[in-house]
PDB file of N, CA and C in Angstrom:
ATOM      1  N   UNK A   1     -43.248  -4.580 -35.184  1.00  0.00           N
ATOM      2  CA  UNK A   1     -42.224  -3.695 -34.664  1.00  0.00           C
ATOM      3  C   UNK A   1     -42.515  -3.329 -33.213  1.00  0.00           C
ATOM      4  N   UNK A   2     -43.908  -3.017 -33.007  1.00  0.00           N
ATOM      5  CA  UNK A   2     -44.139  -2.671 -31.741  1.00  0.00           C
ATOM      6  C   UNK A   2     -44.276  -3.691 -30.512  1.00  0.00           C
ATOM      7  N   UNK A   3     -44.421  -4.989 -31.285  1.00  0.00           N
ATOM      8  CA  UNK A   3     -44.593  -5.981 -30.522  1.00  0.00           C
ATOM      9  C   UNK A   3     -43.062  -6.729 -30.142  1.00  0.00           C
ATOM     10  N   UNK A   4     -41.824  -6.289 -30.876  1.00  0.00           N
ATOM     11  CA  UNK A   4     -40.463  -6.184 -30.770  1.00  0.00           C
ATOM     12  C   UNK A   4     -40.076  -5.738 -30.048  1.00  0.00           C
ATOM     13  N   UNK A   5     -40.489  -4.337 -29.560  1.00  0.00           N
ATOM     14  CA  UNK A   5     -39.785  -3.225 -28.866  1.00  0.00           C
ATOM     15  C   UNK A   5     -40.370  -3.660 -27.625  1.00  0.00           C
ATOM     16  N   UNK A   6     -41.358  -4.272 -27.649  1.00  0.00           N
ATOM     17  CA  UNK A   6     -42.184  -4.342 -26.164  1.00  0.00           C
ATOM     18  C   UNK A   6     -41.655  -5.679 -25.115  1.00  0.00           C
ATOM     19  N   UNK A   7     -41.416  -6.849 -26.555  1.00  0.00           N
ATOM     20  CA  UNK A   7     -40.789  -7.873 -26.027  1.00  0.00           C
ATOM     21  C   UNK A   7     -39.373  -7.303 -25.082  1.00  0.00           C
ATOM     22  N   UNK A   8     -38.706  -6.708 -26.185  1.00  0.00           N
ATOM     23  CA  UNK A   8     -37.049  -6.260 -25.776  1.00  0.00           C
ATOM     24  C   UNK A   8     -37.105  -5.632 -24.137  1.00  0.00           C
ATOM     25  N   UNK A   9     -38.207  -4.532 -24.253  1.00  0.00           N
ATOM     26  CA  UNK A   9     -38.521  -3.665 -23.063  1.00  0.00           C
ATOM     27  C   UNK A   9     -38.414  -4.487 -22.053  1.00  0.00           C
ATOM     28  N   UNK A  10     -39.413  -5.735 -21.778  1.00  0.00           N
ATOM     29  CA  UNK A  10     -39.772  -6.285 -20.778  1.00  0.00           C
ATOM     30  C   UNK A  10     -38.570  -7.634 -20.871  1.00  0.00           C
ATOM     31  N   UNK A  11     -37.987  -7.686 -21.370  1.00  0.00           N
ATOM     32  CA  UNK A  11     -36.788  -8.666 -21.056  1.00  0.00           C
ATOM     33  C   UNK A  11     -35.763  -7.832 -20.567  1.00  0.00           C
ATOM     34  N   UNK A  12     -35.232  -6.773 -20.981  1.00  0.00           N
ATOM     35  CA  UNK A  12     -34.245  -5.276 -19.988  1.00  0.00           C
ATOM     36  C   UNK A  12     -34.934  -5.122 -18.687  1.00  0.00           C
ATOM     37  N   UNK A  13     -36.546  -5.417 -18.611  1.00  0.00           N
ATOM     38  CA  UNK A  13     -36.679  -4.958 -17.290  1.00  0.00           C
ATOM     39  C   UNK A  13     -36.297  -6.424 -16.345  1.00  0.00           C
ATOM     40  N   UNK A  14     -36.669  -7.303 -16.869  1.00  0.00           N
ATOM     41  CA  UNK A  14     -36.920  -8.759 -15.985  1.00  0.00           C
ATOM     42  C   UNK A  14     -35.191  -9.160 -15.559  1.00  0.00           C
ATOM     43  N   UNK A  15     -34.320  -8.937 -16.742  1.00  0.00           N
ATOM     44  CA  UNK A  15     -32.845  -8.971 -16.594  1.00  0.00           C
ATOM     45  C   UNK A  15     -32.410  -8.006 -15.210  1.00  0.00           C
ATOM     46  N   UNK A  16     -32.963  -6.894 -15.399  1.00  0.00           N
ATOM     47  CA  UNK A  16     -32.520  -5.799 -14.465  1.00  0.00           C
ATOM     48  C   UNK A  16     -33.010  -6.406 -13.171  1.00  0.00           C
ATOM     49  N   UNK A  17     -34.044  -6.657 -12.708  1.00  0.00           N
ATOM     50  CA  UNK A  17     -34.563  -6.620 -11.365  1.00  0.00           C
ATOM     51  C   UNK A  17     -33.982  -8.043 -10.793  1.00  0.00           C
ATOM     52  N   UNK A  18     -33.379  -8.786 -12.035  1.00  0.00           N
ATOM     53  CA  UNK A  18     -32.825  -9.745 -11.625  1.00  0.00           C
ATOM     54  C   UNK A  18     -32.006 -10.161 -11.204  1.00  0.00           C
ATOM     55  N   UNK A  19     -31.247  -9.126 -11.858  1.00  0.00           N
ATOM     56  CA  UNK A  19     -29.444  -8.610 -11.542  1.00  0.00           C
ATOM     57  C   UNK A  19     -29.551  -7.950 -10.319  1.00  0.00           C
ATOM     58  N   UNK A  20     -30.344  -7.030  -9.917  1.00  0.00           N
ATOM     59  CA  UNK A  20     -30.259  -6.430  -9.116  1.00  0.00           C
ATOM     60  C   UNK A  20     -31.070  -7.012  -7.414  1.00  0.00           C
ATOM     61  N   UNK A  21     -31.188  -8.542  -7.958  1.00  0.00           N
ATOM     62  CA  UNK A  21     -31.866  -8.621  -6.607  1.00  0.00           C
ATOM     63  C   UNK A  21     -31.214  -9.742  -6.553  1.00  0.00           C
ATOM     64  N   UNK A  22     -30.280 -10.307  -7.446  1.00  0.00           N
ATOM     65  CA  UNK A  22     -28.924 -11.332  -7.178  1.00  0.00           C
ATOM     66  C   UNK A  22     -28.107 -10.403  -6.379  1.00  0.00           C
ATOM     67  N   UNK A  23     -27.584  -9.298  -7.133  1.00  0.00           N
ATOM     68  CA  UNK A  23     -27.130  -8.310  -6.444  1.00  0.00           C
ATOM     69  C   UNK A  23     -26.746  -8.415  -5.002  1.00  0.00           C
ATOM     70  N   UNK A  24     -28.049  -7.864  -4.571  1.00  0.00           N
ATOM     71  CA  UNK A  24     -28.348  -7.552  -3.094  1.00  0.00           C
ATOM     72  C   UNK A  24     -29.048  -8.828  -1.976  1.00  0.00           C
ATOM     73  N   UNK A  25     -29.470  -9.800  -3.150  1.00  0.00           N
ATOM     74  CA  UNK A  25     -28.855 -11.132  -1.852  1.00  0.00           C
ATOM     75  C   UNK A  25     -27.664 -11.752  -1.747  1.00  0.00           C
ATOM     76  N   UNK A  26     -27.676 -12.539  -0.579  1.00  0.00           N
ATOM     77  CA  UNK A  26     -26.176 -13.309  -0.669  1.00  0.00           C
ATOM     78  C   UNK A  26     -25.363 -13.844  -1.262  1.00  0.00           C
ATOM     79  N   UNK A  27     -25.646 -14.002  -2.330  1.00  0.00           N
ATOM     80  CA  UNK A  27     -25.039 -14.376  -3.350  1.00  0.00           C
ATOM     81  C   UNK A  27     -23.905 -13.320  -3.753  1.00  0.00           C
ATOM     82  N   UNK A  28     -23.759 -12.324  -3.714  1.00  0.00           N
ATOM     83  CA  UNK A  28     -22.890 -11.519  -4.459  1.00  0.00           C
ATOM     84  C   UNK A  28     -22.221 -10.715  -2.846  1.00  0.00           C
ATOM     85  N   UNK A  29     -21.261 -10.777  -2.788  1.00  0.00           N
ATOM     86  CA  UNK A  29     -20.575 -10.128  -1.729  1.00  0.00           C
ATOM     87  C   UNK A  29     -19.437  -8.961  -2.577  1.00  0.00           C
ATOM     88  N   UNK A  30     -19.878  -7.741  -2.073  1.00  0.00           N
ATOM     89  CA  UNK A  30     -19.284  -6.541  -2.631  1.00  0.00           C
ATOM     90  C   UNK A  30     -18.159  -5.902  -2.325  1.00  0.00           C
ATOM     91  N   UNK A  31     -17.984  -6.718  -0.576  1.00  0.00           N
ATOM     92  CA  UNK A  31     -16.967  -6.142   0.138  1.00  0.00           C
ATOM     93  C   UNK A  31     -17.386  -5.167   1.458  1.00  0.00           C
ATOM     94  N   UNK A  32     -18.440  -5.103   0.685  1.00  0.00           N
ATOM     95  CA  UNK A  32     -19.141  -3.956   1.731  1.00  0.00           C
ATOM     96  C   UNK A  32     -19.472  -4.831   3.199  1.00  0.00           C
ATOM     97  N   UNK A  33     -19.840  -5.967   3.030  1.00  0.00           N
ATOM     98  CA  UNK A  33     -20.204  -7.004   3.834  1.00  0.00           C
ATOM     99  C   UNK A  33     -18.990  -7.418   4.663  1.00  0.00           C
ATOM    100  N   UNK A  34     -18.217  -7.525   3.990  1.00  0.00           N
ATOM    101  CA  UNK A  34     -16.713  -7.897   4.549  1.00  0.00           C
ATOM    102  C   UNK A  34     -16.059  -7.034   5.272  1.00  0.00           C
ATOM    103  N   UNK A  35     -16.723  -5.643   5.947  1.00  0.00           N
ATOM    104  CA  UNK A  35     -16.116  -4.612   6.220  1.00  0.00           C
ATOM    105  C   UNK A  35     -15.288  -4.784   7.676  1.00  0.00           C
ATOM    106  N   UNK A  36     -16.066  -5.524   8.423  1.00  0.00           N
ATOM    107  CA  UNK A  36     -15.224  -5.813  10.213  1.00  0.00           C
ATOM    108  C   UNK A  36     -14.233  -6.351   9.501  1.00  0.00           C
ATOM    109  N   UNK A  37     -14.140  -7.405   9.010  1.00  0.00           N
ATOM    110  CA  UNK A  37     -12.884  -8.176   8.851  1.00  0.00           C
ATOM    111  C   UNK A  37     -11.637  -7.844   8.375  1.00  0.00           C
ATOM    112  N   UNK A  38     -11.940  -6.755   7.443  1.00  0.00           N
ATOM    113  CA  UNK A  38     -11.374  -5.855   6.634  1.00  0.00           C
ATOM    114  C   UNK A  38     -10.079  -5.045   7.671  1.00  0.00           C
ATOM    115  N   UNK A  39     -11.222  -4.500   8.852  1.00  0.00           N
ATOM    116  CA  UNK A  39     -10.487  -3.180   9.419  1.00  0.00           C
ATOM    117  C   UNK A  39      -9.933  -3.949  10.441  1.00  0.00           C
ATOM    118  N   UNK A  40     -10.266  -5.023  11.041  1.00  0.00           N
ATOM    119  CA  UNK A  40      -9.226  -6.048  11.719  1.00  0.00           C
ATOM    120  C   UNK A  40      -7.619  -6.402  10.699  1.00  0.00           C
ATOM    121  N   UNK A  41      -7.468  -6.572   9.836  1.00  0.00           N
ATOM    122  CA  UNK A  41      -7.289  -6.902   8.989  1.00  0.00           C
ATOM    123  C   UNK A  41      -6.063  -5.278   8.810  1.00  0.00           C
ATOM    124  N   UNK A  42      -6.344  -4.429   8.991  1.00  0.00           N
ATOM    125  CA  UNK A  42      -5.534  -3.457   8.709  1.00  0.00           C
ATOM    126  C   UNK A  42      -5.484  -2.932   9.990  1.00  0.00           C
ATOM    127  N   UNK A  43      -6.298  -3.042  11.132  1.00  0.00           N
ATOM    128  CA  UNK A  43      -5.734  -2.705  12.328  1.00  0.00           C
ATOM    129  C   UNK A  43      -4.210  -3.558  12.440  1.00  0.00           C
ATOM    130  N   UNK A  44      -4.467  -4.903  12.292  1.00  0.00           N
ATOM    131  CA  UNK A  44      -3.576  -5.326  12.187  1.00  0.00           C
ATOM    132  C   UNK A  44      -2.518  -5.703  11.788  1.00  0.00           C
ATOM    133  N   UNK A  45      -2.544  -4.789  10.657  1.00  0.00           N
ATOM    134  CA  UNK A  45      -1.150  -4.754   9.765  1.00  0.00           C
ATOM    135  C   UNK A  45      -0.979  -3.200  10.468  1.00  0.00           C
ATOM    136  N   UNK A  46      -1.430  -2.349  10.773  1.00  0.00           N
ATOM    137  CA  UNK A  46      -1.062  -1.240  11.357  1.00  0.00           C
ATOM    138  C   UNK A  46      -0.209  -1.185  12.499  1.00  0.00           C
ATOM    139  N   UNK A  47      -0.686  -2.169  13.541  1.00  0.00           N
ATOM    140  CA  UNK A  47       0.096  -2.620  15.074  1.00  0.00           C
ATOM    141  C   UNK A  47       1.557  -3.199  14.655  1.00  0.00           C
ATOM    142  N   UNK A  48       1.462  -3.963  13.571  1.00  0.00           N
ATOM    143  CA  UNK A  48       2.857  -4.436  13.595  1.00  0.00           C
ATOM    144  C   UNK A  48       3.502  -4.381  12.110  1.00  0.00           C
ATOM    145  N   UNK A  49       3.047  -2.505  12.165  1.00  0.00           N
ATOM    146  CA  UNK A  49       4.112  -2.366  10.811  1.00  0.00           C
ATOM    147  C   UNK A  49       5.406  -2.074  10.640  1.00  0.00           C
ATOM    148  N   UNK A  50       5.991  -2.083  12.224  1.00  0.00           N
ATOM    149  CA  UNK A  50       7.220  -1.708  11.999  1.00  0.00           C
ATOM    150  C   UNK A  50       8.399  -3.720  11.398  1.00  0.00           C
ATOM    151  N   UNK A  51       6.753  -4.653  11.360  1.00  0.00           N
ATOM    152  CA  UNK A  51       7.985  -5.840  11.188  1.00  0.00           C
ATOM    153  C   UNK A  51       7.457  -5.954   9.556  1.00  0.00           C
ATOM    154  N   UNK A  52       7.009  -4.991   8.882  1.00  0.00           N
ATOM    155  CA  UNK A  52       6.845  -5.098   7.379  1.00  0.00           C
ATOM    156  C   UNK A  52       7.983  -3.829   6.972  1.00  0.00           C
ATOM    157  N   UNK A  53       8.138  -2.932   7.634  1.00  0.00           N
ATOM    158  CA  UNK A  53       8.901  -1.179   7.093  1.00  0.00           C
ATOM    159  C   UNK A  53      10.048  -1.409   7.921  1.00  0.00           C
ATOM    160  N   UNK A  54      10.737  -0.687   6.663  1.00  0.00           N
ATOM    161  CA  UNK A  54      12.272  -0.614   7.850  1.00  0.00           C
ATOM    162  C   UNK A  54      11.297   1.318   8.276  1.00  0.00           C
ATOM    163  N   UNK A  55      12.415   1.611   9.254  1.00  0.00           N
ATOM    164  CA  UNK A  55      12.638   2.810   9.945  1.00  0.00           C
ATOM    165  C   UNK A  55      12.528   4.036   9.115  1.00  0.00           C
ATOM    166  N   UNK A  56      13.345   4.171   7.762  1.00  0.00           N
ATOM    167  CA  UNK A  56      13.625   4.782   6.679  1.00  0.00           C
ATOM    168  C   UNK A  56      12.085   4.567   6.217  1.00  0.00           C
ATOM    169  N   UNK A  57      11.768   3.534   5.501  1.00  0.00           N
ATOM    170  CA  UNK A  57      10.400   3.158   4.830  1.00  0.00           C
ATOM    171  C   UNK A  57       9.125   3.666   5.666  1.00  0.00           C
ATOM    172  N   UNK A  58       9.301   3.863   6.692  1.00  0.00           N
ATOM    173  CA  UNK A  58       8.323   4.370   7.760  1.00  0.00           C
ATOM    174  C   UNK A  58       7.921   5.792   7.963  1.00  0.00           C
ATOM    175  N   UNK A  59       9.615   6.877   8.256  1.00  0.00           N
ATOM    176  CA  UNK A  59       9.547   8.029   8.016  1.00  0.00           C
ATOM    177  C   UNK A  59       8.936   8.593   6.740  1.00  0.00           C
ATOM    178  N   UNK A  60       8.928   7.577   5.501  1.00  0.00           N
ATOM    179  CA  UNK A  60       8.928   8.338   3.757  1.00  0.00           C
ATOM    180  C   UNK A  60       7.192   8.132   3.926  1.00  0.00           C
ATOM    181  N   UNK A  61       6.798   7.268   4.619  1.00  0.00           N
ATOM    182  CA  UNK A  61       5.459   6.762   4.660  1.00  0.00           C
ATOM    183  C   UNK A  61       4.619   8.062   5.228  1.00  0.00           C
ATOM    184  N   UNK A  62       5.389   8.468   6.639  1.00  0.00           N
ATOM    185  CA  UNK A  62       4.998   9.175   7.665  1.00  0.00           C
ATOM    186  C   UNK A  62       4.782  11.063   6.664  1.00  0.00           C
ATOM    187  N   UNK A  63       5.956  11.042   6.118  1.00  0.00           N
ATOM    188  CA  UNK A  63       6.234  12.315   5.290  1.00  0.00           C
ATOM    189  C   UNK A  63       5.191  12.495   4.317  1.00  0.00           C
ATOM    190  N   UNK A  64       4.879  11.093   3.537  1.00  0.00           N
ATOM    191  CA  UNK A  64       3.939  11.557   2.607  1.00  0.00           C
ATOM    192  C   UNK A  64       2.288  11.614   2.884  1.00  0.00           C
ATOM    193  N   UNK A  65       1.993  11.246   4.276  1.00  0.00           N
ATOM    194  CA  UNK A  65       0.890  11.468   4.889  1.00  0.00           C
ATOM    195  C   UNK A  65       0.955  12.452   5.474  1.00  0.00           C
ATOM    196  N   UNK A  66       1.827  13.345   5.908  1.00  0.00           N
ATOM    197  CA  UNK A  66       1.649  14.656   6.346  1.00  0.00           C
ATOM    198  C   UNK A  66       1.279  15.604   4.742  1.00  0.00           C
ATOM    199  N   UNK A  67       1.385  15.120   3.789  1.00  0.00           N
ATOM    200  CA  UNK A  67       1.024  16.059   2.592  1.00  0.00           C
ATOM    201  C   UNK A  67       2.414  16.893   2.089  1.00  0.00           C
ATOM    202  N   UNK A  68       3.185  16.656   2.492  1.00  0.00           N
ATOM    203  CA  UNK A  68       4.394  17.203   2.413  1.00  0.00           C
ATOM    204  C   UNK A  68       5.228  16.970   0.743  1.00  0.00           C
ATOM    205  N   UNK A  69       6.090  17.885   0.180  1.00  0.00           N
ATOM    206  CA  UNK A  69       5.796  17.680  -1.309  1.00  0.00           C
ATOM    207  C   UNK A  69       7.059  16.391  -1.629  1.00  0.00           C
ATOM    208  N   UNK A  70       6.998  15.719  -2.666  1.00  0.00           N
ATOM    209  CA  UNK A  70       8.297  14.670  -3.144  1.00  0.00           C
ATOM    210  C   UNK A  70       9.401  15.335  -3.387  1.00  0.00           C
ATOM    211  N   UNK A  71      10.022  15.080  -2.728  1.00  0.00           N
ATOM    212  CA  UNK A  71      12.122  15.326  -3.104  1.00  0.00           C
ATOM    213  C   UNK A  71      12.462  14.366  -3.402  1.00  0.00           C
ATOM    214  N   UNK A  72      13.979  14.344  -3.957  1.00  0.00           N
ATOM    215  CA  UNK A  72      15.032  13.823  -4.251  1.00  0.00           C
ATOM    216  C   UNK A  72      15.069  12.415  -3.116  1.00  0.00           C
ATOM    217  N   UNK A  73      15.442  13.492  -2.249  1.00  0.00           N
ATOM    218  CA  UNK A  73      15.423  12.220  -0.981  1.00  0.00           C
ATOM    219  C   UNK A  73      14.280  11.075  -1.350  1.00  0.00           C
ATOM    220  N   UNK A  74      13.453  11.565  -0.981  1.00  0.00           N
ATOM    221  CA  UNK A  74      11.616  10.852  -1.055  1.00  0.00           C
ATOM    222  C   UNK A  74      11.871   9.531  -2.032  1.00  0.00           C
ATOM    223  N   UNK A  75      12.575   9.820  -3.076  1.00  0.00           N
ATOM    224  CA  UNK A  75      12.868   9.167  -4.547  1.00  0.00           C
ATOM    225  C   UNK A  75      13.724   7.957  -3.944  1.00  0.00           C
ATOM    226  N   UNK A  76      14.888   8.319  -3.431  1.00  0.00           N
ATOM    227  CA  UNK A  76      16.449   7.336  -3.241  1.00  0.00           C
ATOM    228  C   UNK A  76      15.623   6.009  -2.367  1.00  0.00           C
ATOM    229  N   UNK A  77      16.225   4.871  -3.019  1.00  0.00           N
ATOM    230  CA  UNK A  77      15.995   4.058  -1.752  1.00  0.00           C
ATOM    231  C   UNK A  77      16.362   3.648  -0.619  1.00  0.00           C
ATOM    232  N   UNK A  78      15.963   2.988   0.441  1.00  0.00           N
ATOM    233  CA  UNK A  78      16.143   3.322   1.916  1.00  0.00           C
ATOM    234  C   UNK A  78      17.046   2.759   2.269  1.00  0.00           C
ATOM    235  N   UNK A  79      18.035   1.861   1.493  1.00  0.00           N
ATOM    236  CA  UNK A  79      19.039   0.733   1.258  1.00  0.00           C
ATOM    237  C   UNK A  79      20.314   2.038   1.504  1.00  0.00           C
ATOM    238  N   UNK A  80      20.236   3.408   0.131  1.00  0.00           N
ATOM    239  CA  UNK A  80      21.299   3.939  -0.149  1.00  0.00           C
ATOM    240  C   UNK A  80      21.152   4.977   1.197  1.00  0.00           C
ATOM    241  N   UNK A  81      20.108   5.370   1.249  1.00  0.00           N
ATOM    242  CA  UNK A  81      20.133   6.414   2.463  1.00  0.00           C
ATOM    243  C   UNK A  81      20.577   5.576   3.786  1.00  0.00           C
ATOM    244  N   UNK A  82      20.058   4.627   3.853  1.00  0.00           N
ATOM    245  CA  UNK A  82      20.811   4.008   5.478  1.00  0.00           C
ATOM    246  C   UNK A  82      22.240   3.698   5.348  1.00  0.00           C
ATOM    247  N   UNK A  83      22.750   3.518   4.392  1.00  0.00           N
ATOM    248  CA  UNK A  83      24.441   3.274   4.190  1.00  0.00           C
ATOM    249  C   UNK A  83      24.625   5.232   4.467  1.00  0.00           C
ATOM    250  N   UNK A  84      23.872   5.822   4.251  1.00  0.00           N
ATOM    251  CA  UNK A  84      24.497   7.404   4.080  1.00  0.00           C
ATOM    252  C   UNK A  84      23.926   7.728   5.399  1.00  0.00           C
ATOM    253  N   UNK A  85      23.081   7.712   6.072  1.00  0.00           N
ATOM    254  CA  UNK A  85      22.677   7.880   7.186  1.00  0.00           C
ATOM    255  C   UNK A  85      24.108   7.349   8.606  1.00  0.00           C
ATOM    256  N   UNK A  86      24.189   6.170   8.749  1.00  0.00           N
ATOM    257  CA  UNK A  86      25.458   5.628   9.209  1.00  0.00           C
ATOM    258  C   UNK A  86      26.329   5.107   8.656  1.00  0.00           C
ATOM    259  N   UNK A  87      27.288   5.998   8.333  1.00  0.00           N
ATOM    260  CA  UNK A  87      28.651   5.615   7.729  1.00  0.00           C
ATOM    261  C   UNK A  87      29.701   4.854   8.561  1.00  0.00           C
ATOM    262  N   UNK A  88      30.044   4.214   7.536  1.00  0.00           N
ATOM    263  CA  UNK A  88      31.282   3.149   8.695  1.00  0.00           C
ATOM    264  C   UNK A  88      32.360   3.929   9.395  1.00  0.00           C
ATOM    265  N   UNK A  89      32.762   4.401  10.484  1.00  0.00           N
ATOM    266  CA  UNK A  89      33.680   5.512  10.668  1.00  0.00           C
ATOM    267  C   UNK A  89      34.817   4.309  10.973  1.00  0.00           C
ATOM    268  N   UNK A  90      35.898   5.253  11.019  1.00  0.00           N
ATOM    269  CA  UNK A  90      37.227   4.151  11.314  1.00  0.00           C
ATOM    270  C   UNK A  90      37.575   4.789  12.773  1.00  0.00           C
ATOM    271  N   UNK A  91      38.269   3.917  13.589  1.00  0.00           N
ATOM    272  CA  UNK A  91      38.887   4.033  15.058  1.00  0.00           C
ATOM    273  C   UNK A  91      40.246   4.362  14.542  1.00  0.00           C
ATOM    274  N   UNK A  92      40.320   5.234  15.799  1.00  0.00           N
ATOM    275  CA  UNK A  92      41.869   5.575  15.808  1.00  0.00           C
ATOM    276  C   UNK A  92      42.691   4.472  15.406  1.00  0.00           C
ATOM    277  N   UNK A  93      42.624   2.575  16.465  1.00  0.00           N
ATOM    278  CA  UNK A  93      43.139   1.840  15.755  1.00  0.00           C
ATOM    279  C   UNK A  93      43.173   1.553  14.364  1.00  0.00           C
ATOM    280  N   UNK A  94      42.189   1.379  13.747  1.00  0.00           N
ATOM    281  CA  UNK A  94      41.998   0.685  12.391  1.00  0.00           C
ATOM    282  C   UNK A  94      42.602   2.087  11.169  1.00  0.00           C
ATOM    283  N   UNK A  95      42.249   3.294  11.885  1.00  0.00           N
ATOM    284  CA  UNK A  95      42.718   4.300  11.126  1.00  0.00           C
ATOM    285  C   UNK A  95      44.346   4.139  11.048  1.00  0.00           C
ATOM    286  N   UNK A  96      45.424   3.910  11.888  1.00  0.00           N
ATOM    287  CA  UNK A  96      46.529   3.982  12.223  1.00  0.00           C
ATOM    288  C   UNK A  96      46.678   2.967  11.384  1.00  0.00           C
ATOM    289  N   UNK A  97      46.241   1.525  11.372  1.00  0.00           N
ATOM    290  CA  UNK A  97      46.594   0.460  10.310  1.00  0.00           C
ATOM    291  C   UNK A  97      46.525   0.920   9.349  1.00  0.00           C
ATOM    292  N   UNK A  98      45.413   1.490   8.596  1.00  0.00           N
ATOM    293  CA  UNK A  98      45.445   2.263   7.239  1.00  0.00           C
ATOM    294  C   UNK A  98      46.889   3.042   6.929  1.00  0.00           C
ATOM    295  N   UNK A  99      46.873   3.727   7.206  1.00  0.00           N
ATOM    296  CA  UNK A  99      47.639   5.034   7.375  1.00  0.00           C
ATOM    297  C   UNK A  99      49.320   3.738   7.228  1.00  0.00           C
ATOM    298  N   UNK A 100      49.681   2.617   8.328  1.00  0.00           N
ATOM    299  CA  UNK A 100      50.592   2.110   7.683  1.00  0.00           C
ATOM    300  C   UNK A 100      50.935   1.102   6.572  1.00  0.00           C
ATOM    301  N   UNK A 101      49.750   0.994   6.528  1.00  0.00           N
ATOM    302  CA  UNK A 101      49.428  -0.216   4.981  1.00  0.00           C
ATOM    303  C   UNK A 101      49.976   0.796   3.628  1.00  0.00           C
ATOM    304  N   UNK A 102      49.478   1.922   3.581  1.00  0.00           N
ATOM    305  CA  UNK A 102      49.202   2.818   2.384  1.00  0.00           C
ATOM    306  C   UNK A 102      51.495   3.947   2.593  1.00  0.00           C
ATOM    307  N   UNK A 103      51.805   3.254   3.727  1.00  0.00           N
ATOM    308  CA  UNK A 103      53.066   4.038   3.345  1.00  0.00           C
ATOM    309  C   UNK A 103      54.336   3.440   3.834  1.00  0.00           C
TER     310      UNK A 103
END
């Protein structure tokens, strides 16, 4: 029994130091290693996020990094709010066509 427990012991330890020193050589990349590339990598999605976000998608972005709480608005998508944001207005011409189509 004791000669069981002792085997087991020293195979948990030999596993461990083994794992742990695969680990921490090159072999195992954590990310941590990858870190310049990373923040290049989001610098540069940062510089040119206005060609990933519309305008709308940008402000909701901007709002919820100020800590500011979720509304209604926050919710709608940026599709329905930009049709509500600029509405199609009619010209005096095109209004006057209306106006004789309908009488």
């Amino acid at each position: 029994m004791v000669t069981n427990t002792t085997l087991l012991l020293i195979f948990v330890t030999i596993a461990s130091v083994t794992a742990q020193t695969f680990q921490y050589s090159r072999g195992w990349t954590n990310g941590k290693r990858d870190g310049h590339k990373r923040t290049d990598d989001i610098r540069e999605i940062a510089m040119n996020i206005d060609k990933f976000l519309s305008p709308c998608q940008i402000n909701k972005l901007k709002y919820l990094l100020e800590g500011k709480p979720v509304t209604e608005k926050l919710l709608v998508p940026c599709d329905i709010l930009d049709d509500e944001e600029s509405p199609k207005r009619y010209t005096e011409r095109t209004l006057d066509a209306l106006v004789e189509a309908f009488h």
